[in-house]
N, C-alpha and C. Protein backbone atom coordinates (compact mmCIF):
# COMPACT_ATOMS: atom_id res chain seq x y z
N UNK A 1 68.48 75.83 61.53
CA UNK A 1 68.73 76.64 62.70
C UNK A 1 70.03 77.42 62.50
N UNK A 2 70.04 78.86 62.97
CA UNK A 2 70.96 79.37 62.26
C UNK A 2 72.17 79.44 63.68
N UNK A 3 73.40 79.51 63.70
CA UNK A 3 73.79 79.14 64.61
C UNK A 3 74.86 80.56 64.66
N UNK A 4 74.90 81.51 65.80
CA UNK A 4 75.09 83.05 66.53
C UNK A 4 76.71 83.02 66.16
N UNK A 5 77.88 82.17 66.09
CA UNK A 5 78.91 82.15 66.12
C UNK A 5 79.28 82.03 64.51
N UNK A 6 78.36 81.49 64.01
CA UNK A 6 78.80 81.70 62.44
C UNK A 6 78.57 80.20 61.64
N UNK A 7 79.29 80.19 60.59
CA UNK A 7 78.80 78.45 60.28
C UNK A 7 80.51 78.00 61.02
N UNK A 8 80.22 76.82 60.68
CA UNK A 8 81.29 76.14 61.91
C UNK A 8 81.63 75.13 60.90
N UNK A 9 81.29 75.25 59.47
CA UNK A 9 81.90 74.36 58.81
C UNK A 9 83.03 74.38 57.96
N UNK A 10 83.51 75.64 57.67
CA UNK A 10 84.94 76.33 57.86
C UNK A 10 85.12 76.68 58.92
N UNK A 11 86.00 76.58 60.01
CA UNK A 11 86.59 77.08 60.82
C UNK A 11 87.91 78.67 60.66
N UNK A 12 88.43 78.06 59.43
CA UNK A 12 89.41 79.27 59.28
C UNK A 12 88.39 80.87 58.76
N UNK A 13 87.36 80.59 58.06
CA UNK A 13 86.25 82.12 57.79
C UNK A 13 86.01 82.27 59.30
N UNK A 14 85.45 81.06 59.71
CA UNK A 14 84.71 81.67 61.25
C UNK A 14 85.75 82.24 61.94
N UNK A 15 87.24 81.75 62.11
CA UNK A 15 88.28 82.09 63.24
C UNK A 15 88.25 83.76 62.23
N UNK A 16 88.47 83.95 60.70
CA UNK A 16 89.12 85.09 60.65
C UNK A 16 87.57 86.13 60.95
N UNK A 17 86.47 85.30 60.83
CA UNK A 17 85.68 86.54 60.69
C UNK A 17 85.39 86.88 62.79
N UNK A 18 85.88 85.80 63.63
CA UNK A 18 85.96 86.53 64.56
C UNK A 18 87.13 87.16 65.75
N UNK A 19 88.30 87.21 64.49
CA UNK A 19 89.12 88.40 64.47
C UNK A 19 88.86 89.58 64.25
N UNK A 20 88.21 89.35 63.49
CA UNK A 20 87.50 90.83 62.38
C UNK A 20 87.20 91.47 63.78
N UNK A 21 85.68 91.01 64.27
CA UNK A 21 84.72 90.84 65.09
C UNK A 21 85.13 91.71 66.85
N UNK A 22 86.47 90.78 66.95
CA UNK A 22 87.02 91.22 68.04
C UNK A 22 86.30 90.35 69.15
N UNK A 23 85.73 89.08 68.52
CA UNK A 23 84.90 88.07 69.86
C UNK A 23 85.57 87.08 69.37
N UNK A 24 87.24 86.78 69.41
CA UNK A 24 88.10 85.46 69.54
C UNK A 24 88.09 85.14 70.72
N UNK A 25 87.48 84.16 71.32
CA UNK A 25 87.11 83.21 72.83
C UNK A 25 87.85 82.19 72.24
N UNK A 26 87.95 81.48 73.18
CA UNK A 26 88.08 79.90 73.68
C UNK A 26 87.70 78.86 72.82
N UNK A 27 86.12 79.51 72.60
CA UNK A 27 85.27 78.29 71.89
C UNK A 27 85.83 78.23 70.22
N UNK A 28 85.74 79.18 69.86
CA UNK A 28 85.96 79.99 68.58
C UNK A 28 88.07 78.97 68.19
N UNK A 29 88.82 79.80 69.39
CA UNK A 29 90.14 78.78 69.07
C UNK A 29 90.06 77.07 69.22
N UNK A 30 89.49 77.03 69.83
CA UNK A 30 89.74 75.09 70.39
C UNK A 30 88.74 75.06 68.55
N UNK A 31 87.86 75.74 68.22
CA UNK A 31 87.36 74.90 66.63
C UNK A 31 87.94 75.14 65.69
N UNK A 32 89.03 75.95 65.81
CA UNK A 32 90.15 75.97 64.62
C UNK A 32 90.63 75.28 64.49
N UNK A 33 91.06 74.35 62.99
CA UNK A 33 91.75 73.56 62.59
C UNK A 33 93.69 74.12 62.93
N UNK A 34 93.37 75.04 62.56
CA UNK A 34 95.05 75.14 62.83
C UNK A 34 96.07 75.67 64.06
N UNK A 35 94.70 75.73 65.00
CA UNK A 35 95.19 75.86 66.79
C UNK A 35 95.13 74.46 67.01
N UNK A 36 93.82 73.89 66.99
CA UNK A 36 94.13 72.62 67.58
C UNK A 36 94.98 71.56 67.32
N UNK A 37 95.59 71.73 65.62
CA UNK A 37 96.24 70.73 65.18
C UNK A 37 98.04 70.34 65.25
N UNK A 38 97.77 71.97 66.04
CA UNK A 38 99.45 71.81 66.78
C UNK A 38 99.77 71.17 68.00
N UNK A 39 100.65 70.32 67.85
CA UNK A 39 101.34 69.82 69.04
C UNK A 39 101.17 70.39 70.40
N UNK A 40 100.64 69.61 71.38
CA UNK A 40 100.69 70.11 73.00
C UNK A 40 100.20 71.28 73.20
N UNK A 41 98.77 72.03 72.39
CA UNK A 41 98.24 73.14 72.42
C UNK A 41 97.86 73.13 73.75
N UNK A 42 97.14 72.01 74.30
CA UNK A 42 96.31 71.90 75.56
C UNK A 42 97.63 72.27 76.47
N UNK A 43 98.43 71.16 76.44
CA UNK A 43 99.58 71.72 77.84
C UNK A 43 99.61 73.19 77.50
N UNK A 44 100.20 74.18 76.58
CA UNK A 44 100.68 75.73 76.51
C UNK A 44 99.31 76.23 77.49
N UNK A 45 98.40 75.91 76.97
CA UNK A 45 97.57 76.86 77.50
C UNK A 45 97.05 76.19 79.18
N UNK A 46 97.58 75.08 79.49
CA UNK A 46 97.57 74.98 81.18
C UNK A 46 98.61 75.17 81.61
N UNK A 47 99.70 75.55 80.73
CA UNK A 47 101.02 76.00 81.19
C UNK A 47 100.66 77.55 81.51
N UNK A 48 100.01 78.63 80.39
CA UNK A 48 99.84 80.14 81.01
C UNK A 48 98.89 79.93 81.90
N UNK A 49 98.03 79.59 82.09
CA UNK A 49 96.74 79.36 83.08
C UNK A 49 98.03 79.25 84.82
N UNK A 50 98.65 77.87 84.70
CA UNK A 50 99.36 77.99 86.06
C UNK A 50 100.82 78.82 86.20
N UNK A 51 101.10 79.62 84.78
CA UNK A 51 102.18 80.42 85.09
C UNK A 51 101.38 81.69 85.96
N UNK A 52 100.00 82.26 85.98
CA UNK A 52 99.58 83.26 85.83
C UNK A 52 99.14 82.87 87.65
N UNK A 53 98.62 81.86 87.64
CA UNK A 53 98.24 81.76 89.64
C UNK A 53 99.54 81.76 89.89
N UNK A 54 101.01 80.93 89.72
CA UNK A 54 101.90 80.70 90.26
C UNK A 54 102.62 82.24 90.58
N UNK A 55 102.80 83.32 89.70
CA UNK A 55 102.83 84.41 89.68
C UNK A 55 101.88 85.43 90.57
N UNK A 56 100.99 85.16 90.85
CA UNK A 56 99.93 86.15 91.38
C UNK A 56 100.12 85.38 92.92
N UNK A 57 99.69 83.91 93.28
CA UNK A 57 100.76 83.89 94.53
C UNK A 57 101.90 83.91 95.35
N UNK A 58 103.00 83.97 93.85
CA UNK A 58 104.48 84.63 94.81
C UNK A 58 104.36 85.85 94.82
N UNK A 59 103.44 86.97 94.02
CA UNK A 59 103.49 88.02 94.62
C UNK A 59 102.65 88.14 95.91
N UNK A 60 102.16 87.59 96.08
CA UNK A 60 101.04 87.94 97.49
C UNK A 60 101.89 87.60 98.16
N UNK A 61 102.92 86.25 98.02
CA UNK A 61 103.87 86.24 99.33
C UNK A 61 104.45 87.07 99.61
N UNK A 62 105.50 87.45 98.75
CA UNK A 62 106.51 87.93 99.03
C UNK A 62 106.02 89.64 99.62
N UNK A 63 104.43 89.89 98.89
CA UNK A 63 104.32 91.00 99.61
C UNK A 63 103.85 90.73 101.19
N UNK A 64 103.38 89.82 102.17
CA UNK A 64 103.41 89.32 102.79
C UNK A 64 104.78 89.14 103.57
N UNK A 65 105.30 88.17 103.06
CA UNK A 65 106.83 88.40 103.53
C UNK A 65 107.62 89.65 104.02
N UNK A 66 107.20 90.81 103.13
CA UNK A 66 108.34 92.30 103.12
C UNK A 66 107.04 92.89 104.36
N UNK A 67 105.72 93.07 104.33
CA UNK A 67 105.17 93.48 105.68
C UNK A 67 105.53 92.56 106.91
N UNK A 68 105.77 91.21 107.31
CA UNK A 68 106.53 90.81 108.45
C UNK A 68 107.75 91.55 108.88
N UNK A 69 108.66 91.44 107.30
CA UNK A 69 109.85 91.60 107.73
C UNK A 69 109.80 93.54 108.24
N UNK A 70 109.35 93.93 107.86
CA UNK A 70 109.34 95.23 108.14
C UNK A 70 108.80 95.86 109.15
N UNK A 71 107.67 94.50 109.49
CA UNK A 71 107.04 94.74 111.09
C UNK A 71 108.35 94.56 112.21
N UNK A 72 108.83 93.09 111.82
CA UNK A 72 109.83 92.44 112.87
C UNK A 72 111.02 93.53 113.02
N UNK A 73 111.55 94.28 112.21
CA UNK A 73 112.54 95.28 111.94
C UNK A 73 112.56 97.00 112.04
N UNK A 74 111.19 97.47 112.27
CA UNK A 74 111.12 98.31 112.99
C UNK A 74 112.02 98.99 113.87
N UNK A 75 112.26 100.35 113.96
CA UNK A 75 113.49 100.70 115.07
C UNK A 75 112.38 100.58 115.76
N UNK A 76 113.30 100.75 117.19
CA UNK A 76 112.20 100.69 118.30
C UNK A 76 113.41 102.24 118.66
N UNK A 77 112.12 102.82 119.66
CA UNK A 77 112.57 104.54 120.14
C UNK A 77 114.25 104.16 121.07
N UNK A 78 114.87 104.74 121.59
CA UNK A 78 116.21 104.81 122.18
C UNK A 78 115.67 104.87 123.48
N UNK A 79 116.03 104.09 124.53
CA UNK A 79 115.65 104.21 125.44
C UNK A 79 116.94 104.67 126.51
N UNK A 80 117.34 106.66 126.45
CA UNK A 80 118.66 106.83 126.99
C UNK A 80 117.84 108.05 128.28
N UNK A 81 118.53 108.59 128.85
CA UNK A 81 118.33 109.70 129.89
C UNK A 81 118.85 110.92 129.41
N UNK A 82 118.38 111.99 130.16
CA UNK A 82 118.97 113.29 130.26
C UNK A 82 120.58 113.55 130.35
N UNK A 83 120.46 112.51 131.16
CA UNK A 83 121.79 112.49 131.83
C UNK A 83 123.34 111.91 131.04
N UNK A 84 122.29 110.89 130.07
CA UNK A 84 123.14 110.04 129.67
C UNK A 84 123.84 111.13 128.46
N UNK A 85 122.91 111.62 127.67
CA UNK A 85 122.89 113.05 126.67
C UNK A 85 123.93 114.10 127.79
N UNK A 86 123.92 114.58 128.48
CA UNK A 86 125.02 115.20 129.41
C UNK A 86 126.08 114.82 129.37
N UNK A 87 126.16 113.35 129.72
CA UNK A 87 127.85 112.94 130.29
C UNK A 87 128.60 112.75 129.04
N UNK A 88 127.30 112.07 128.07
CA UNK A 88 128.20 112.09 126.33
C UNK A 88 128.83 113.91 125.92
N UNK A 89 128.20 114.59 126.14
CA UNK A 89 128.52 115.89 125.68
C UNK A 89 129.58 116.51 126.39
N UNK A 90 129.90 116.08 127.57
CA UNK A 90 131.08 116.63 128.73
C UNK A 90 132.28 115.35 127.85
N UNK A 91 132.14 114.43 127.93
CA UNK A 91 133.34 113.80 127.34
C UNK A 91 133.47 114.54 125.97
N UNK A 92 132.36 114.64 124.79
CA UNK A 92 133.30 115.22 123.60
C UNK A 92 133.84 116.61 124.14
N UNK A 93 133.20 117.16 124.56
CA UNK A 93 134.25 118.80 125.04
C UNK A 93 135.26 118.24 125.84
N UNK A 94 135.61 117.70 126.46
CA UNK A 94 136.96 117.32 127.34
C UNK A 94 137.64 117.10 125.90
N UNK A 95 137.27 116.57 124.94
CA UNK A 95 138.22 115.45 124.25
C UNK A 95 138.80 116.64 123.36
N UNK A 96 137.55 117.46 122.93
CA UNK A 96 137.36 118.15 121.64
C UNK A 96 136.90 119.46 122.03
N UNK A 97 138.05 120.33 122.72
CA UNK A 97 137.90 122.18 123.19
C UNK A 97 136.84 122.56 121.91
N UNK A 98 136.12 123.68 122.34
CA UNK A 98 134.72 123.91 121.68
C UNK A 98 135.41 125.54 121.76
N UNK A 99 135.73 126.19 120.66
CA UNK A 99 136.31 127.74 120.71
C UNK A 99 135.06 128.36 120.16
N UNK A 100 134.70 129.60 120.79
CA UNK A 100 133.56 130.81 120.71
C UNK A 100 134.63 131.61 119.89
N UNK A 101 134.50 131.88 118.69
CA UNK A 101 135.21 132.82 117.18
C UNK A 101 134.41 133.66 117.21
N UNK A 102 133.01 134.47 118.25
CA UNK A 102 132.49 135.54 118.29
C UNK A 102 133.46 136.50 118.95
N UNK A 103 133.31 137.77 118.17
CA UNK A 103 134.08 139.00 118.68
C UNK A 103 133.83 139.53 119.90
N UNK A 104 132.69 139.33 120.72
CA UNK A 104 132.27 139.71 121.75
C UNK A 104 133.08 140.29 123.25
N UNK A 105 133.64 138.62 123.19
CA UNK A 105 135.26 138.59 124.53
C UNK A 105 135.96 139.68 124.31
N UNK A 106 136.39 139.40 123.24
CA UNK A 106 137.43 140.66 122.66
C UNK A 106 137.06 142.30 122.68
N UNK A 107 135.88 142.53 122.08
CA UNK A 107 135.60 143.70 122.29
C UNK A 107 135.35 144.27 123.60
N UNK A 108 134.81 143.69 124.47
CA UNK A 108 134.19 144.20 125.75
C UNK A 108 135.64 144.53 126.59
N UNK A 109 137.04 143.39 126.18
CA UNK A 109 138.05 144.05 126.83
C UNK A 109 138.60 145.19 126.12
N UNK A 110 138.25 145.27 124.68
CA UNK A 110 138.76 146.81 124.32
C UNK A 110 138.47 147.85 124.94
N UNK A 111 136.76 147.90 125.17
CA UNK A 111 136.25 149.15 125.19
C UNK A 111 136.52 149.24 127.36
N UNK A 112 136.62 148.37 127.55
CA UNK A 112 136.71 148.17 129.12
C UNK A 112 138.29 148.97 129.81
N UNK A 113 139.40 149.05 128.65
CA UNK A 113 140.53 148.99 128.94
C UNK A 113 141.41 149.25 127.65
N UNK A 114 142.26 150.05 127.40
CA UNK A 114 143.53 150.45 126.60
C UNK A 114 144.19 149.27 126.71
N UNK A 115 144.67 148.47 127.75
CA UNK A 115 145.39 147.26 127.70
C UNK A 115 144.36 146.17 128.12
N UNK A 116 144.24 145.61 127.49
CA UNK A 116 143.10 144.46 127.41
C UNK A 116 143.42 142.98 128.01
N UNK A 117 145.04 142.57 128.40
CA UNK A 117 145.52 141.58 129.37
C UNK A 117 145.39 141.98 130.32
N UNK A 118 145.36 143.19 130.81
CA UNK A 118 145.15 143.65 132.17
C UNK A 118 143.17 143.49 132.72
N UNK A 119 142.63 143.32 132.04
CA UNK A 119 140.86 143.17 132.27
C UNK A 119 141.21 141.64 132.98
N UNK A 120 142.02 140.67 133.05
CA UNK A 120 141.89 139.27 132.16
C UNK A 120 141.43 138.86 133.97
N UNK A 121 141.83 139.38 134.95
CA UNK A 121 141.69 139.13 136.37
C UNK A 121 140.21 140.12 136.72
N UNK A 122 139.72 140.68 136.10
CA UNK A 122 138.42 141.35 136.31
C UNK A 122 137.53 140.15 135.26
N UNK A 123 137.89 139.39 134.62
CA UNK A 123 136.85 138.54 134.08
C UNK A 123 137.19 137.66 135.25
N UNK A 124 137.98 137.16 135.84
CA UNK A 124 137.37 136.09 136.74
C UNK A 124 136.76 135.92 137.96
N UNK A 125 136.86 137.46 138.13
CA UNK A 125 135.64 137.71 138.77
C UNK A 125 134.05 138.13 138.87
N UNK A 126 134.29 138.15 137.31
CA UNK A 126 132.76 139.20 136.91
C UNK A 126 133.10 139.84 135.90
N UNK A 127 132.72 140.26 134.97
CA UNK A 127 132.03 141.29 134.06
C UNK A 127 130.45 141.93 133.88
N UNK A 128 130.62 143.22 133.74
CA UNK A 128 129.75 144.13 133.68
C UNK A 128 128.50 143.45 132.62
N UNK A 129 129.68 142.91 131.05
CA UNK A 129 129.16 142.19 130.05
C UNK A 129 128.55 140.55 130.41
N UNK A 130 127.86 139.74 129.37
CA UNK A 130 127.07 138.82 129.60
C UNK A 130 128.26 137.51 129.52
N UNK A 131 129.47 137.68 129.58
CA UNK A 131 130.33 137.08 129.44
C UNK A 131 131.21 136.16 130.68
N UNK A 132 131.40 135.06 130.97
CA UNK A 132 131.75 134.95 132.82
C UNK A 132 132.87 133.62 132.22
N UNK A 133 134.18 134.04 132.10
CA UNK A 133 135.05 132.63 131.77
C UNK A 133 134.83 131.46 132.84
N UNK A 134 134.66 131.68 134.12
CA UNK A 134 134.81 130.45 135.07
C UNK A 134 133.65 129.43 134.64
N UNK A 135 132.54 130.42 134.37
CA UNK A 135 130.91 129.09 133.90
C UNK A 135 131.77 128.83 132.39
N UNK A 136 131.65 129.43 131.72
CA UNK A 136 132.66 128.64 130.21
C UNK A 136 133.26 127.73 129.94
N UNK A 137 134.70 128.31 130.80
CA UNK A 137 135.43 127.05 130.98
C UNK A 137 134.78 125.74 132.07
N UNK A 138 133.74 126.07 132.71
CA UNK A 138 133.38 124.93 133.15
C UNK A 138 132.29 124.04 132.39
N UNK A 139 131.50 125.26 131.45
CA UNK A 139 130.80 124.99 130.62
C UNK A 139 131.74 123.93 129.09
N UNK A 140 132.80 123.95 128.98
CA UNK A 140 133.78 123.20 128.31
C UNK A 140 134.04 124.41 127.06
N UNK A 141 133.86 125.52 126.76
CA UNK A 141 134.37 126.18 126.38
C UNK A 141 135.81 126.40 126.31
N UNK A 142 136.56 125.94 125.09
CA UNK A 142 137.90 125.82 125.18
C UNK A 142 139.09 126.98 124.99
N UNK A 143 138.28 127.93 124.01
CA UNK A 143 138.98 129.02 123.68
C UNK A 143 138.51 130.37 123.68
């Protein structure tokens, strides 16, 4: 009877001819004389066998682990008011004058007036222009 794996009465032809082959299994190493005849072959190979689950379930934990932790840690939205956004923004302008460096102010008293300190009592009552110091400065406009 001819037997599919080869003759089995050398082991080292059969192991090299199923190197050759590219069908080195299990069956093929455990009948080699010179795998099996080393020391604690069996432990190595239940040693990779449980390095390889022990590995494949700390990763499932730990990926497990980082979706909790990332559930539990979530920002949650700010729960503030309109208002609260208001009163913060009136304190930094109190603290911290907010200056308008547009030319605008300035020009409208040129063209309004030859002496342009003299307009300075017609802005607090009004201008012609889109400009009104009393809402400004109440608006916190500093300069």
């Amino acid at each position: 009877m001819s037997n599919p794996r080869g003759d089995m009465s050398n082991p080292a032809d059969t192991r090299r001819k199923a190197i050759s082959h590219g069908v080195l299994d299990m069956y093929t190493i455990a009948k080699s004389r010179d795998f099996v005849g080393k020391p604690n072959c069996l432990k190595r190979i239940f040693y990779h066998i449980l390095m390889f689950w022990v590995m494949r379930v700390f990763f499932v934990l730990s990926l497990a682990l980082g979706m909790v932790h990332a559930k539990s840690t979530a920002q949650q939205p700010l729960k503030t008011t309109q208002t609260d956004h208001l009163q913060h923004a009136r304190e930094l302008l109190a603290k911290y004058p907010l200056i308008d460096t547009h030319v605008d102010t300035p020009q409208v008293l040129r063209v309004l007036s030859s002496h342009p300190l003299d307009m300075i009592d017609k802005f607090n009552t009004g201008l012609p222009g889109q400009f009104d110091i009393p809402r400004a400065r109440e608006g916190g406009l500093g300069g």
